[in-house]
Protein backbone atom coordinates (compact mmCIF):
# COMPACT_ATOMS: atom_id res chain seq x y z
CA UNK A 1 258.18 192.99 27.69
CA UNK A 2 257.95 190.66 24.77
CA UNK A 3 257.38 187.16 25.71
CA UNK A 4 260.03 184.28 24.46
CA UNK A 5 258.85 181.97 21.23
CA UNK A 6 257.62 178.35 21.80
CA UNK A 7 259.09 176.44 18.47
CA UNK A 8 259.17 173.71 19.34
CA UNK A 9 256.23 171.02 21.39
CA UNK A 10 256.79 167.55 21.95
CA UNK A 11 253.80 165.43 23.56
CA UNK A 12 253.99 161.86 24.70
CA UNK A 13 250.25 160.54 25.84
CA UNK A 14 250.07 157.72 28.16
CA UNK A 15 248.85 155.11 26.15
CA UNK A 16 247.27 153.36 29.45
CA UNK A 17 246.39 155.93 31.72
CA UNK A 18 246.05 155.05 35.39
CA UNK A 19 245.37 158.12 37.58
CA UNK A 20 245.12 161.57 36.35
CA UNK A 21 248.14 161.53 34.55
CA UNK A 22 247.69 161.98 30.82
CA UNK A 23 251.12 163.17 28.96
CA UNK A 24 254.63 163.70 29.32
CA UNK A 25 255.71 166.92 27.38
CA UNK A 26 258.76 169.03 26.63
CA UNK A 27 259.34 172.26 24.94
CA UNK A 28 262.18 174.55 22.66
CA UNK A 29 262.28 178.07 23.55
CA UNK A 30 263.45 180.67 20.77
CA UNK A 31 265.62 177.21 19.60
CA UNK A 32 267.67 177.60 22.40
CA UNK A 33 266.55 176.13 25.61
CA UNK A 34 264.46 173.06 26.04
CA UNK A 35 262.28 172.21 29.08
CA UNK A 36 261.47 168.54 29.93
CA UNK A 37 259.70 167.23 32.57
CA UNK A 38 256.61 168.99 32.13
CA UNK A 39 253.04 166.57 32.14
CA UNK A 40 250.09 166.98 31.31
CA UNK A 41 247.40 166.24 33.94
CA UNK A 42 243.41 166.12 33.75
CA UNK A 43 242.11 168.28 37.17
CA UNK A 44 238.72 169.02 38.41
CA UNK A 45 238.72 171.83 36.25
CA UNK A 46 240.26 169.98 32.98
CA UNK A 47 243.60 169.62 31.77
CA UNK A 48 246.65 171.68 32.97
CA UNK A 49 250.41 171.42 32.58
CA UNK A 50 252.46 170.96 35.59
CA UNK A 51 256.35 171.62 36.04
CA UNK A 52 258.88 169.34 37.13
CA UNK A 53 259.40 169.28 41.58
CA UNK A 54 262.39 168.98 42.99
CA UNK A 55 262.32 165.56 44.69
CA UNK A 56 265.38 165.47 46.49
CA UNK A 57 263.59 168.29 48.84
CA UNK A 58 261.87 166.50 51.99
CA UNK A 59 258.54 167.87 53.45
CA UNK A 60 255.32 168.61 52.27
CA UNK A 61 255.81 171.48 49.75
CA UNK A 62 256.36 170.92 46.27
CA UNK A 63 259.48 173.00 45.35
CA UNK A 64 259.57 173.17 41.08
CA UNK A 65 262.93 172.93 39.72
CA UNK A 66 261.94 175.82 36.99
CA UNK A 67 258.57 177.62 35.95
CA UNK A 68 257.35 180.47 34.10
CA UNK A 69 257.69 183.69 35.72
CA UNK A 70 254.46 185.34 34.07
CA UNK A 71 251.21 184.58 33.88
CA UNK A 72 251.33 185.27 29.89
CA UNK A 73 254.40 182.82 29.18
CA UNK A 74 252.56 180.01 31.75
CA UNK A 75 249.58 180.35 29.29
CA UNK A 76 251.23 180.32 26.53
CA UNK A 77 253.10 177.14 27.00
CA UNK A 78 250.15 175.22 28.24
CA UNK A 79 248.17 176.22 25.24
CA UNK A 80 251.42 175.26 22.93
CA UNK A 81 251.27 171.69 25.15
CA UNK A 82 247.64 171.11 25.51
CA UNK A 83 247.10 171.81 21.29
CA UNK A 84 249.63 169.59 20.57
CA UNK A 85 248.28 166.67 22.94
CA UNK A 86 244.71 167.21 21.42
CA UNK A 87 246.55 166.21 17.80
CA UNK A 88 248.52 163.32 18.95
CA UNK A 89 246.27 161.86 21.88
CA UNK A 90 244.75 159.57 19.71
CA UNK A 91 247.45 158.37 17.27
């Protein structure tokens, strides 16, 4: 199965971070559907992307409103996001 095209990465970095949160982010797939919501995060293990939760769901699980189905199209869009915040994180 071929995976669907990023063209499209828009980064916002928190200019004044305070907690782990580092970026807001959105993407364009194949110029046809764009995802918003997503942020950037810095973990014990480094930066990751993280998908929008549902918050009008009470409890203690995190339900995500959308996310990748496969591994490869998770990666991919976190390496589209994460590239792009490495240019603009300091601008």
């Amino acid at each position: 199965m071929a995976t669907l095209n990023i063209t499209n990465v828009q980064v916002y970095p928190i200019k004044e971070p305070n907690g782990k949160l580092r970026a807001l982010a959105r993407v364009a797939i194949e110029d046809q559907l764009q995802l918003t919501g997503l942020r950037v995060y810095d973990g014990v293990h480094g930066l990751f992307v993280c998908y929008p939760n549902d918050t009008s769901r009470k409890g203690e699980e995190y339900h995500q409103i959308y996310y990748p189905l496969t591994s490869e199209f998770r990666a991919n869009v976190e390496k589209a996001i994460l590239e792009e915040y490495d240019k603009v994180k300091w601008e």
